[in-house]
C-alpha atoms as a PDB file:
ATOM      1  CA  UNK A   1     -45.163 -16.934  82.837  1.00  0.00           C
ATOM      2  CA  UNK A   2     -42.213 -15.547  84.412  1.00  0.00           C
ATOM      3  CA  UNK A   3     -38.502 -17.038  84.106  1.00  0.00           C
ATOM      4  CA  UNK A   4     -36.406 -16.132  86.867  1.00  0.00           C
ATOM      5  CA  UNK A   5     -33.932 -17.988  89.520  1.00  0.00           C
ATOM      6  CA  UNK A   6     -35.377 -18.980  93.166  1.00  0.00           C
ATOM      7  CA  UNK A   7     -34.706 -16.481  95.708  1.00  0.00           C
ATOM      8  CA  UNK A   8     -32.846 -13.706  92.814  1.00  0.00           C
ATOM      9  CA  UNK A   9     -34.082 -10.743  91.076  1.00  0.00           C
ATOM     10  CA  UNK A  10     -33.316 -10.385  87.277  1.00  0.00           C
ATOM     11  CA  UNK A  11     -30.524  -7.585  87.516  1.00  0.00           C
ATOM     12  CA  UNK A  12     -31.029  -4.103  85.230  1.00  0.00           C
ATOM     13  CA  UNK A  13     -30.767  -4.388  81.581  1.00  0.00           C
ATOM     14  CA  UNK A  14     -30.619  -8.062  81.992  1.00  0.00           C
ATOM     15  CA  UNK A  15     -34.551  -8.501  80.973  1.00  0.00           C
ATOM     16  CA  UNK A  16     -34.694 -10.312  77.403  1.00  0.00           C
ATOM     17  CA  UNK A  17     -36.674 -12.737  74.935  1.00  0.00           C
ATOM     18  CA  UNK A  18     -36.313 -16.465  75.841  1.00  0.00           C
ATOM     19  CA  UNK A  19     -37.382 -19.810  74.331  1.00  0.00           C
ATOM     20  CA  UNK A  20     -37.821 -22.662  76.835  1.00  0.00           C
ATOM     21  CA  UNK A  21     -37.409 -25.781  75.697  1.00  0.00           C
ATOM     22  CA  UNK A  22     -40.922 -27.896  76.087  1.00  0.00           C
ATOM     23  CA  UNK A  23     -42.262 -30.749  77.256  1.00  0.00           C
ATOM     24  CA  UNK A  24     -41.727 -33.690  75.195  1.00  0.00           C
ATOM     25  CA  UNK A  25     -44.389 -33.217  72.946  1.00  0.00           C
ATOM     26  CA  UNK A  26     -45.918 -29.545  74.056  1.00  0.00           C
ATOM     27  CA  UNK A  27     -45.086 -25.999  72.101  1.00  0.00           C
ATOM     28  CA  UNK A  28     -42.610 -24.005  72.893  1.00  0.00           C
ATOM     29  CA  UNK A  29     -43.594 -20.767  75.007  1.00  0.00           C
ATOM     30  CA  UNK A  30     -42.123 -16.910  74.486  1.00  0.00           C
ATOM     31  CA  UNK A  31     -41.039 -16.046  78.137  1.00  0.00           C
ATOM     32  CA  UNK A  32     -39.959 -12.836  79.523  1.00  0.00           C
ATOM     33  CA  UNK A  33     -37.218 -11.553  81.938  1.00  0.00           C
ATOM     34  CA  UNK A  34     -34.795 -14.704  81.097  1.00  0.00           C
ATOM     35  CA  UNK A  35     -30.973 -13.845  83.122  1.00  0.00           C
ATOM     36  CA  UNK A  36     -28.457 -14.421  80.443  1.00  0.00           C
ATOM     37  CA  UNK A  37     -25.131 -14.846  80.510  1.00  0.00           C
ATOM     38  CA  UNK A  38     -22.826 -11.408  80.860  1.00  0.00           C
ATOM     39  CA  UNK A  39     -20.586 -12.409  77.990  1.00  0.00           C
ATOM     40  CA  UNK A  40     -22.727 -11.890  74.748  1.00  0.00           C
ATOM     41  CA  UNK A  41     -21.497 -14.281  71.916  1.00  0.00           C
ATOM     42  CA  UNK A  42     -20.233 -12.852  68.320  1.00  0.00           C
ATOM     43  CA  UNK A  43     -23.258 -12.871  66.021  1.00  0.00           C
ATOM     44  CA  UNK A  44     -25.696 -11.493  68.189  1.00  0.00           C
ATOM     45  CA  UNK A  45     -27.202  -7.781  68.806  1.00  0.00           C
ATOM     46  CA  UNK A  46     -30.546  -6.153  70.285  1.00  0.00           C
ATOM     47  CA  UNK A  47     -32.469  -4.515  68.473  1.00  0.00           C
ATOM     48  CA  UNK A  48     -35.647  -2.433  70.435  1.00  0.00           C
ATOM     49  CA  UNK A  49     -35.691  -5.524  73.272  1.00  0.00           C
ATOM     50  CA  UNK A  50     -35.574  -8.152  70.795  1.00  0.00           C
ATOM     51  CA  UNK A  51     -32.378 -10.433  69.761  1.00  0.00           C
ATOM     52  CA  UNK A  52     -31.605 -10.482  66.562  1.00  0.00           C
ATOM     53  CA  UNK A  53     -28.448 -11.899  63.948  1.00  0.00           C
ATOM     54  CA  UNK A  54     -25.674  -9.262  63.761  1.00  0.00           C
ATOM     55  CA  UNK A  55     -26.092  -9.353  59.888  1.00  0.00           C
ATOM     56  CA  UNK A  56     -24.049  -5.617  59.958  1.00  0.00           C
ATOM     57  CA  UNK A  57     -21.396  -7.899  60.432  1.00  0.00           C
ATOM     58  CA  UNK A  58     -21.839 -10.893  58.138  1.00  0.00           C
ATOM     59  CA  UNK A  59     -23.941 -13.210  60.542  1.00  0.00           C
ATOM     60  CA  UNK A  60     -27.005 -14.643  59.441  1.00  0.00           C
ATOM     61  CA  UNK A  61     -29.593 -17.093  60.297  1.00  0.00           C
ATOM     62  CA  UNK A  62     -32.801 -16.403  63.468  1.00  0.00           C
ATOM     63  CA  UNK A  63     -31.634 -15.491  66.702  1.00  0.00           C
ATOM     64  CA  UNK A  64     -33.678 -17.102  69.556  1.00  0.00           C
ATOM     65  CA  UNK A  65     -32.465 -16.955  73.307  1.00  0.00           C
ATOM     66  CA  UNK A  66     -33.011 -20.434  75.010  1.00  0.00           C
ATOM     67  CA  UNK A  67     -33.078 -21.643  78.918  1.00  0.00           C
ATOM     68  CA  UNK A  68     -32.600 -24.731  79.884  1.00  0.00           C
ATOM     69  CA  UNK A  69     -35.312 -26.497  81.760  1.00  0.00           C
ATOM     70  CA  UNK A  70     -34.797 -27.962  85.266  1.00  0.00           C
ATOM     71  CA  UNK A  71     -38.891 -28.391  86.783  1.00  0.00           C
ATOM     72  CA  UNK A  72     -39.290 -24.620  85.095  1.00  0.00           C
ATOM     73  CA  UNK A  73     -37.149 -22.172  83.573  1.00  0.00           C
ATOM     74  CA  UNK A  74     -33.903 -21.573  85.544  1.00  0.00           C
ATOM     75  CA  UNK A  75     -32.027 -18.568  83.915  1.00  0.00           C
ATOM     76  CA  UNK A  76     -28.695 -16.750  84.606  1.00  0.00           C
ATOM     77  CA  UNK A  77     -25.293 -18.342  83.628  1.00  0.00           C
ATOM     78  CA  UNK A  78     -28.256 -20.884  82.136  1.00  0.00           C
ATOM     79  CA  UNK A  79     -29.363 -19.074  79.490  1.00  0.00           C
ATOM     80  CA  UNK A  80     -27.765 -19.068  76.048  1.00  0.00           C
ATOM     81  CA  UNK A  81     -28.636 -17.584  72.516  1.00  0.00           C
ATOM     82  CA  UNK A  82     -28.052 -19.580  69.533  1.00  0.00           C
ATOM     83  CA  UNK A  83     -29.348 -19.866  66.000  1.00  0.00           C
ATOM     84  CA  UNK A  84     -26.544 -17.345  64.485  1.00  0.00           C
ATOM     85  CA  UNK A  85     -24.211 -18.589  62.223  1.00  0.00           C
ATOM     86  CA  UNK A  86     -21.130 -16.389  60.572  1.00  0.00           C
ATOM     87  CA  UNK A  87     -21.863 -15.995  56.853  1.00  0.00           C
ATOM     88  CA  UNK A  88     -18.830 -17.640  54.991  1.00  0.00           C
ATOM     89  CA  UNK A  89     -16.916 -18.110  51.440  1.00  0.00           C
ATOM     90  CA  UNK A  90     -16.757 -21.224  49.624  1.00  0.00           C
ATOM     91  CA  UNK A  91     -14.422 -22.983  48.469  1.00  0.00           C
ATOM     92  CA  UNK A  92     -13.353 -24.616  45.105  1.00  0.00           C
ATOM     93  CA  UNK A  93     -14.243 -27.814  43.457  1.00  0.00           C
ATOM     94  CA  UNK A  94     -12.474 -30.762  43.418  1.00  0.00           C
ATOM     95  CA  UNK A  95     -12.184 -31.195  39.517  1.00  0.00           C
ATOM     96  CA  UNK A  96      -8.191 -32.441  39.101  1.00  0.00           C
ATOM     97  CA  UNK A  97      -6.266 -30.914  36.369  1.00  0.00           C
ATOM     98  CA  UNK A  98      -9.141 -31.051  33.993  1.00  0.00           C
ATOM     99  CA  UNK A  99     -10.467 -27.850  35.300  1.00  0.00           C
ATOM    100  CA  UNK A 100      -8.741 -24.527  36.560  1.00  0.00           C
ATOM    101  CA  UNK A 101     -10.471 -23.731  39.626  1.00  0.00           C
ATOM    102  CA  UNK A 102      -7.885 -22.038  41.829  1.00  0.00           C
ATOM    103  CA  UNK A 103      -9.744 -18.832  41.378  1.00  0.00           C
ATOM    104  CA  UNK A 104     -12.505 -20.392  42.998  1.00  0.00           C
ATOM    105  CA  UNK A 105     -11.698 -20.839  46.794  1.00  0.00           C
ATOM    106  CA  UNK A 106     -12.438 -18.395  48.932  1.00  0.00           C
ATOM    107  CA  UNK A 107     -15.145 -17.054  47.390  1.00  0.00           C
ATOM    108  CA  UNK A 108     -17.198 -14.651  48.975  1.00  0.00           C
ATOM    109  CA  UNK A 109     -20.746 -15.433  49.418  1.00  0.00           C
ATOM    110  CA  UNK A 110     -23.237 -14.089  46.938  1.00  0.00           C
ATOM    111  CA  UNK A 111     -19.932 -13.772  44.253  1.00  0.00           C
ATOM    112  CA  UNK A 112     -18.992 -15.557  41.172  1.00  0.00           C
ATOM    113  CA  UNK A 113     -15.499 -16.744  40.256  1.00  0.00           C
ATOM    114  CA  UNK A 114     -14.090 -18.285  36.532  1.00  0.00           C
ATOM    115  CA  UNK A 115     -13.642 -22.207  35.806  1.00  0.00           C
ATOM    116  CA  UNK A 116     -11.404 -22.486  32.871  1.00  0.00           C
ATOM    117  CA  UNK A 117     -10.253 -25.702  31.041  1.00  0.00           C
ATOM    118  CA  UNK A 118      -6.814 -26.506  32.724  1.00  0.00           C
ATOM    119  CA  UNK A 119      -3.951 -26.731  30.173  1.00  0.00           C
ATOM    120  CA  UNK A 120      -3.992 -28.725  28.371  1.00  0.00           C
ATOM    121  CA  UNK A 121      -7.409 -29.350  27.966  1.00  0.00           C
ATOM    122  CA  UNK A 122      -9.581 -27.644  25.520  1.00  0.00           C
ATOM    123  CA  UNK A 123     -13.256 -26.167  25.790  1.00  0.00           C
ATOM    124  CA  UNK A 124     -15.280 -23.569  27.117  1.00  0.00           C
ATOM    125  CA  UNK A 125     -15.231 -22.314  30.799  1.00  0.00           C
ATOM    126  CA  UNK A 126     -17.790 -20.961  32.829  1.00  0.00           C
ATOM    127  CA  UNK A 127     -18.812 -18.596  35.648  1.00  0.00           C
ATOM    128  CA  UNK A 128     -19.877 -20.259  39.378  1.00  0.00           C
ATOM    129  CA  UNK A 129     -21.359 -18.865  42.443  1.00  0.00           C
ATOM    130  CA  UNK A 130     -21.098 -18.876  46.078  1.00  0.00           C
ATOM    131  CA  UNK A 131     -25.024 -19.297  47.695  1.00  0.00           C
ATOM    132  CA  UNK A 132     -26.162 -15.911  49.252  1.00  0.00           C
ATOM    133  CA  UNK A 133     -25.826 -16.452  52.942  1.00  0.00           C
ATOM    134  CA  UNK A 134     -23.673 -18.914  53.047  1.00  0.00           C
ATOM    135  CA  UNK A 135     -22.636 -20.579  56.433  1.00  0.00           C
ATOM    136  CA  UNK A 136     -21.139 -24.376  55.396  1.00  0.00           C
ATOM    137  CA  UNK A 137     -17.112 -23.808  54.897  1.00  0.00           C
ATOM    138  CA  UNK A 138     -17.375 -26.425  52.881  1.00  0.00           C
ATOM    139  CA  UNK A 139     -19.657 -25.417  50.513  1.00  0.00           C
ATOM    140  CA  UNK A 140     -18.499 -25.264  46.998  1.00  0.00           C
ATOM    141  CA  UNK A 141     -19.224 -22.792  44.656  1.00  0.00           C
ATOM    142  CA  UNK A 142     -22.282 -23.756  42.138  1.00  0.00           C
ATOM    143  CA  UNK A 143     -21.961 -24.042  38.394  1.00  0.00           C
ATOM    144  CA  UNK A 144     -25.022 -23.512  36.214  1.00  0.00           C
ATOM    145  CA  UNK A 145     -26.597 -26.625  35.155  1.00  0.00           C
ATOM    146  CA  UNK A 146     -26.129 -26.314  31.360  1.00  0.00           C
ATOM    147  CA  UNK A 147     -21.874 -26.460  31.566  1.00  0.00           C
ATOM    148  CA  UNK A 148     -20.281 -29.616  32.893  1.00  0.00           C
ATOM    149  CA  UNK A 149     -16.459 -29.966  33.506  1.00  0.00           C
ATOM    150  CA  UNK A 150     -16.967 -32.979  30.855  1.00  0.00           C
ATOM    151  CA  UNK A 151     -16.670 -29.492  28.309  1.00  0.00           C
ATOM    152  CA  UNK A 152     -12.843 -29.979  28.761  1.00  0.00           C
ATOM    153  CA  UNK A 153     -11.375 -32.200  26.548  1.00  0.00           C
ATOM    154  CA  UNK A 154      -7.812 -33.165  26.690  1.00  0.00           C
ATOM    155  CA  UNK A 155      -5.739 -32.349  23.548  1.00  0.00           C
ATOM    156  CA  UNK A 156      -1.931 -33.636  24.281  1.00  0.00           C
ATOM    157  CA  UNK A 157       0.699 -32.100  22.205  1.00  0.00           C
ATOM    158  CA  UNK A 158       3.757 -33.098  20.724  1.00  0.00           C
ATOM    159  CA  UNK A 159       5.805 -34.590  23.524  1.00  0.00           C
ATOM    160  CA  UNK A 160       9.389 -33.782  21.825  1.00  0.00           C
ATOM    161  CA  UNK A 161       8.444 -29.806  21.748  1.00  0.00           C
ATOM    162  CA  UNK A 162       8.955 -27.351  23.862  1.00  0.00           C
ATOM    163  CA  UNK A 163       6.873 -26.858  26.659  1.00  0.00           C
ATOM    164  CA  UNK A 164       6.341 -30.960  27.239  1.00  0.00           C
ATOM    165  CA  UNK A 165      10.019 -31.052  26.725  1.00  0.00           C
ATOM    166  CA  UNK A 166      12.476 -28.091  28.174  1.00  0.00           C
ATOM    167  CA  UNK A 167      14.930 -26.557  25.341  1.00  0.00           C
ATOM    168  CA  UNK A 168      17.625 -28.025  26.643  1.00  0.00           C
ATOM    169  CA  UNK A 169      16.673 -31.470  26.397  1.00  0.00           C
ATOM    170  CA  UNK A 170      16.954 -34.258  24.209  1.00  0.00           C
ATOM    171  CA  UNK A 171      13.918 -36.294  23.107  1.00  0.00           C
ATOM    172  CA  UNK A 172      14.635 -39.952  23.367  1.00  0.00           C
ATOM    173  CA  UNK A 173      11.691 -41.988  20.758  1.00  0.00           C
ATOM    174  CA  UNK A 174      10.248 -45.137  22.251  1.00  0.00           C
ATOM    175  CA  UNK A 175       9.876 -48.228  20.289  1.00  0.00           C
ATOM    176  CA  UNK A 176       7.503 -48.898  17.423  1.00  0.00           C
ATOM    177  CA  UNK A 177       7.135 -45.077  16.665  1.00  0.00           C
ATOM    178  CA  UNK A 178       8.666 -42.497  13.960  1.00  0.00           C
ATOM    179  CA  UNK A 179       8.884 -39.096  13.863  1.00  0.00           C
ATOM    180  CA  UNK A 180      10.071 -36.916  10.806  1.00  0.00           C
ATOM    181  CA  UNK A 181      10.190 -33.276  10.197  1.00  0.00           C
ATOM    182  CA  UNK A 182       6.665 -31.753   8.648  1.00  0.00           C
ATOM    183  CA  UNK A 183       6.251 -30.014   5.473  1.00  0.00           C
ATOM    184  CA  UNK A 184       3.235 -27.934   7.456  1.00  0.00           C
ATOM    185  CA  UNK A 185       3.191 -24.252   7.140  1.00  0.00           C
ATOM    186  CA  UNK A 186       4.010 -22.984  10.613  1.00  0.00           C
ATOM    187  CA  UNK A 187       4.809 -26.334  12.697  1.00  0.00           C
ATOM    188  CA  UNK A 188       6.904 -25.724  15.526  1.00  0.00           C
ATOM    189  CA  UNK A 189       6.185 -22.064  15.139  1.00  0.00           C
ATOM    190  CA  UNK A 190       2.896 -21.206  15.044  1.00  0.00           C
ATOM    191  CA  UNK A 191       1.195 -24.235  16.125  1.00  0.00           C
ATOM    192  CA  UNK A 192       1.799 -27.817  17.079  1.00  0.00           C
ATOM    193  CA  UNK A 193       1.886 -30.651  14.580  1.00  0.00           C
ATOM    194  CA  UNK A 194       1.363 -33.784  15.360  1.00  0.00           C
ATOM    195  CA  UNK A 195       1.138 -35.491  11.631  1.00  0.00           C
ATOM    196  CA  UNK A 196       4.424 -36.055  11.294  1.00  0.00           C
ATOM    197  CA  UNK A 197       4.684 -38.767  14.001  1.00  0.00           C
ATOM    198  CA  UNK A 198       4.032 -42.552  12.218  1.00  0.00           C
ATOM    199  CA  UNK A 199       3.687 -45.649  13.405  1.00  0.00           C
ATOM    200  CA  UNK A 200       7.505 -47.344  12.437  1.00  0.00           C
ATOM    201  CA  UNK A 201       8.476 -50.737  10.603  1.00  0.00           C
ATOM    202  CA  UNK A 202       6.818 -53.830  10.941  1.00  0.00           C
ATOM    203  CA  UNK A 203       3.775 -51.507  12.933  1.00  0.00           C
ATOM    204  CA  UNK A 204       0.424 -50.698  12.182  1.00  0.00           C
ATOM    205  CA  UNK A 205      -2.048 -47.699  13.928  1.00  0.00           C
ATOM    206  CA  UNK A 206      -2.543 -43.889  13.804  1.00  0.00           C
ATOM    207  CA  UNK A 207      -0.449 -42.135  16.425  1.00  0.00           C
ATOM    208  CA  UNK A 208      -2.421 -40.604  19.051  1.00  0.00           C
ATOM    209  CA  UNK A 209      -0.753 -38.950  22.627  1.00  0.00           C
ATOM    210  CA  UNK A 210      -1.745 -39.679  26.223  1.00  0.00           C
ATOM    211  CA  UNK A 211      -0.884 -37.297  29.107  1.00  0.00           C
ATOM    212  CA  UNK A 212      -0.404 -38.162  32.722  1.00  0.00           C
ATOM    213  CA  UNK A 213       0.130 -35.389  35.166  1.00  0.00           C
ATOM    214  CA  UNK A 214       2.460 -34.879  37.969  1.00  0.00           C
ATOM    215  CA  UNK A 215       1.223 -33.696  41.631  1.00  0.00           C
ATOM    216  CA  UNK A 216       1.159 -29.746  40.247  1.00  0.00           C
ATOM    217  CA  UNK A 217      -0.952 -31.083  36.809  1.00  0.00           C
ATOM    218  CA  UNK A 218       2.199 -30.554  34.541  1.00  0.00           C
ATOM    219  CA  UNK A 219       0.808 -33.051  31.578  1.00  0.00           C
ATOM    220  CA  UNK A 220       3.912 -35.687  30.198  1.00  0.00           C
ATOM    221  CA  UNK A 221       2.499 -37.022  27.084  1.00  0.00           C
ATOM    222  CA  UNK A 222       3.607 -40.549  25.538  1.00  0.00           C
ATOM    223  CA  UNK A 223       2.544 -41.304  21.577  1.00  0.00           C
ATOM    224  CA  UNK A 224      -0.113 -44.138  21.854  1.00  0.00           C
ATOM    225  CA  UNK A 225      -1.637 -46.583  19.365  1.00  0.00           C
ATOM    226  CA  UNK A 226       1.322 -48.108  17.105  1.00  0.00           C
ATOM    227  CA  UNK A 227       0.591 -52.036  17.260  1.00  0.00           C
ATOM    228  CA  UNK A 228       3.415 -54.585  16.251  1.00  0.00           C
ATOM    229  CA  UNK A 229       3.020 -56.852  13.810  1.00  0.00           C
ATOM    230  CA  UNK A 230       3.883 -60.146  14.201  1.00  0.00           C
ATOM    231  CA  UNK A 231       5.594 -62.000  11.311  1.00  0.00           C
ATOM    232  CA  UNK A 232       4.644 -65.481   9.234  1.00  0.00           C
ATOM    233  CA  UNK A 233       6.286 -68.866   9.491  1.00  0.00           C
ATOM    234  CA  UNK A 234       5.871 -71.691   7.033  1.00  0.00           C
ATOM    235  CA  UNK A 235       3.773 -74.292   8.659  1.00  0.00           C
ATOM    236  CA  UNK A 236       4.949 -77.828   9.124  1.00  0.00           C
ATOM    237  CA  UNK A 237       3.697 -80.671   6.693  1.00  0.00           C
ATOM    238  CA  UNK A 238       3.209 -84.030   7.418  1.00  0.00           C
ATOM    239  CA  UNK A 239       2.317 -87.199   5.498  1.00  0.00           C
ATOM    240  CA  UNK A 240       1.094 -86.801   1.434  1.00  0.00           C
ATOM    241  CA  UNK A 241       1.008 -82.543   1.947  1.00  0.00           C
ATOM    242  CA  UNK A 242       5.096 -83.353   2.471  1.00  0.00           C
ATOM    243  CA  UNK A 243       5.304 -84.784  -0.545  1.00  0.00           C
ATOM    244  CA  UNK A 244       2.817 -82.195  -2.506  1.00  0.00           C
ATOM    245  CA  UNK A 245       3.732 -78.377  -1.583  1.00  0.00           C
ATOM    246  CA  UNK A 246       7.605 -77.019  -2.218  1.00  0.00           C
ATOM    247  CA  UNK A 247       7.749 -73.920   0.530  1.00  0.00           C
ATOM    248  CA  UNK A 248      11.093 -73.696   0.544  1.00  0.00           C
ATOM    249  CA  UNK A 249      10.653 -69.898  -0.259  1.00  0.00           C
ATOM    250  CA  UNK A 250       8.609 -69.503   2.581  1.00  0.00           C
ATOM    251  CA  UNK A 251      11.607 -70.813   5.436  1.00  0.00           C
ATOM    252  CA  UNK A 252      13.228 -67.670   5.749  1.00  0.00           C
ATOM    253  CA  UNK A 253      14.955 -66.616   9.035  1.00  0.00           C
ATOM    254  CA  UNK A 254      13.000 -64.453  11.055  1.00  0.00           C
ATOM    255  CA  UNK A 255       9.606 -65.453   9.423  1.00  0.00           C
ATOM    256  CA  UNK A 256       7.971 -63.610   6.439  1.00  0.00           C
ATOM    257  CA  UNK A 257       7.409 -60.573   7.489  1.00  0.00           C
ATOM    258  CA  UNK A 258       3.524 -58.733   7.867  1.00  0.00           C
ATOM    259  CA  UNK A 259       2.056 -58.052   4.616  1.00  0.00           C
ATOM    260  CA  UNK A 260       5.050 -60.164   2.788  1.00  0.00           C
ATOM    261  CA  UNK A 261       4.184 -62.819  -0.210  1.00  0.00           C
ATOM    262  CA  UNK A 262       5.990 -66.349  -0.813  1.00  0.00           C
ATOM    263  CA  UNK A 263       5.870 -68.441  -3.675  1.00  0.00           C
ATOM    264  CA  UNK A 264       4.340 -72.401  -2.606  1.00  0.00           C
ATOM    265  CA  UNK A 265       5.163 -74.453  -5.500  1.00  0.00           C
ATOM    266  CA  UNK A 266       4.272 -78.473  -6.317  1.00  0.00           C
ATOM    267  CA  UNK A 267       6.939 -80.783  -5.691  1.00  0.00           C
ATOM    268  CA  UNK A 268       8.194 -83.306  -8.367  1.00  0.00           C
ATOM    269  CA  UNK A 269       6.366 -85.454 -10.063  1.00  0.00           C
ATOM    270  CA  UNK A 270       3.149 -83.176  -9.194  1.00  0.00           C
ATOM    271  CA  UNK A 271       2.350 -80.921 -11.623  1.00  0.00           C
ATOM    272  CA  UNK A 272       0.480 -77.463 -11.368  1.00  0.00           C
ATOM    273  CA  UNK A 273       0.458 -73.748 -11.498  1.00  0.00           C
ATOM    274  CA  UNK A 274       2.564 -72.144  -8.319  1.00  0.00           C
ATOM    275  CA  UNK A 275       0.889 -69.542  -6.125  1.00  0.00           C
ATOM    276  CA  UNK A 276       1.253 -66.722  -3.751  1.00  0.00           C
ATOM    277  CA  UNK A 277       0.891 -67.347  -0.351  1.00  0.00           C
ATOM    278  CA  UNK A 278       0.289 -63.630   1.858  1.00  0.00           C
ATOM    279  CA  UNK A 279       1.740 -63.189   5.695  1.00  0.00           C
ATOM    280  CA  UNK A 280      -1.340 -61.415   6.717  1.00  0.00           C
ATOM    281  CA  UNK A 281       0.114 -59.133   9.554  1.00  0.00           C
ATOM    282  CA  UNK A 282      -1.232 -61.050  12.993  1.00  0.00           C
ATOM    283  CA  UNK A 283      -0.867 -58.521  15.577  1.00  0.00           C
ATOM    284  CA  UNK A 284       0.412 -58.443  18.773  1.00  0.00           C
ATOM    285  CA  UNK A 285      -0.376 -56.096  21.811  1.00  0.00           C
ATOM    286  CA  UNK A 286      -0.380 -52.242  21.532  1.00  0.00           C
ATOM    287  CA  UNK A 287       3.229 -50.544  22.287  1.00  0.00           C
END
C-alpha cells in the first residue's frame, strides 16, 4: 500500500523506502512514497532510490527507513532512518602494570597494535586487533587465544641500584637483611645481581624482592623472605629433675641463641656422662 499523510501530497524527491512497524505479531511490509524528515542524519546516503550505510565514510551496519504507526502509516516529520552506526576504534585493555598496552587505545578498526610486558616484568608480548567494523567504543582490542597476559612474569631488581633507587640517594637496609658487594663478573654494570643480598644474624631464608607500584606503575621493590629466629631458654625443673640435671650452662642472658649447644650435666651425688643439649632455631614470623 501507499504511505502518505491525510489531505498532503508527498513533495518531489521526497519518495523513498520505508519499514512500518507491524502489528503485534504480523511481518513487516516494504512501503513506498514514505515523507521523511528534510534533515538527513550522518551515516546515511541513496543509492539508485534505495537507502543505504554511508560506508565511504566509515558507517556501517543496514540502513532501513521506518514510520511510525498511528491506525496506518503517517509519514513526514514521522519518518526516521536508523540502523547506521559510525564504525569506531577500540580501546586498550585494562591489564595494570603487568602489561604495556598504551599503544593499544585508539585503535583503528580492522588494525593491530603491540602488548609488551610492562617493566619490570619479563616475557613475550604479542600483537591484538580491533574487530573489522567495529561500532562499540568500548570494545577492546582482541588478543589471540594462545598468549595470555599471565606470559609476564615479574622479575624485581635490586632495590639499592639505580633505577629503583635515583643516584643521588642513599639506600637505607631494613632489618633482618644483609647486603655485601659481589664478586660477579659485571654486577652493577652489565646486569643486576641479586646474590649478594643474605638473610642477616640470628635469620634464616633465601632473599627474594617484591615490587609494589605507584599510580604511573613505577615498581619499589622490598627484599622478602628472611625469617627471625627465635632463641632457647633453659626450661624450669621441678621436684626430683631439680635435683638430677645441672643447666647452669644453659641460663645465659638473652637465651641460647638458634642453632647454639649447652652442656646439661648430673648434679652431685648422681653420676653419668654430660650431654649436649641443641637450641633448634624456633622461628618467628617473616620480616
Amino acid at each position: 500500500g501507499r504511505c502518505s499523510s491525510a489531505g498532503s501530497t508527498p513533495a518531489a524527491g521526497e519518495e523513498a523506502w520505508a519499514w512500518r512497524r507491524a502489528a503485534p505479531g504480523g511481518p513487516s511490509s516494504p512501503l513506498h512514497s514514505a515523507r521523511i524528515s528534510p534533515v538527513i542524519p550522518k551515516g546515511y546516503v541513496k543509492v539508485a532510490g534505495r537507502w543505504e550505510c554511508d560506508f565511504a565514510n566509515h558507517y556501517t551496519g543496514v540502513a532501513v527507513l521506518m514510520c511510525r504507526e498511528v491506525d496506518g502509516c503517517i509519514a513526514g516529520p514521522y519518518s526516521k532512518l536508523h540502523g547506521c552506526l559510525p564504525v569506531v576504534p577500540c580501546v586498550a585493555p585494562a591489564l595494570g602494570c603487568m602489561v604495556n598496552a598504551t599503544a593499544c587505545n585508539g585503535t583503528a578498526s580492522g588494525d593491530f597494535c603491540e602488548l609488551t610486558c610492562g617493566w619490570p616484568y619479563q616475557g613475550s608480548g604479542t600483537y591484538a586487533a580491533c574487530p573489522e567494523d567495529n561500532t562499540d567504543p568500548a570494545q577492546q582490542v582482541v588478543w589471540p587465544p594462545s598468549w595470555s597476559p599471565e606470559n609476564c612474569l615479574l622479575e624485581c631488581g635490586d632495590p639499592s641500584k639505580f633505577p629503583y633507587l635515583p643516584k643521588t640517594s642513599k639506600y637505607i637496609k631494613p632489618a633482618l637483611y644483609e647486603k655485601a658487594p659481589s664478586s660477579y663478573p659485571g654486577c652493577g654494570t652489565t646486569f643486576d645481581c641479586l646474590d649478594d643480598w643474605t638473610c642477616g644474624a640470628g635469620t634464616a631464608g633465601k632473599v627474594d624482592f617484591n615490587c609494589t607500584f605507584d599510580e604511573k606503575c613505577f615498581p619499589s621493590p622490598t627484599p622478602t623472605g628472611c625469617i627471625k629466629l627465635s632463641t632457647c631458654f633453659a626450661p624450669e625443673l621441678s621436684g626430683v629433675d631439680n635435683c638430677t640435671y645441672d643447666l647452669s650452662d644453659c641460663v645465659r642472658a638473652g637465651g641460647v641463641p638458634s642453632g647454639g649447644t649447652c652442656v646439661v650435666r648430673c648434679k652431685e651425688p648422681f653420676i653419668g656422662a654430660a650431654t649436649i643439649a641443641t637450641c633448634r632455631g624456633l622461628i618467628t614470623d617473616p620480616e
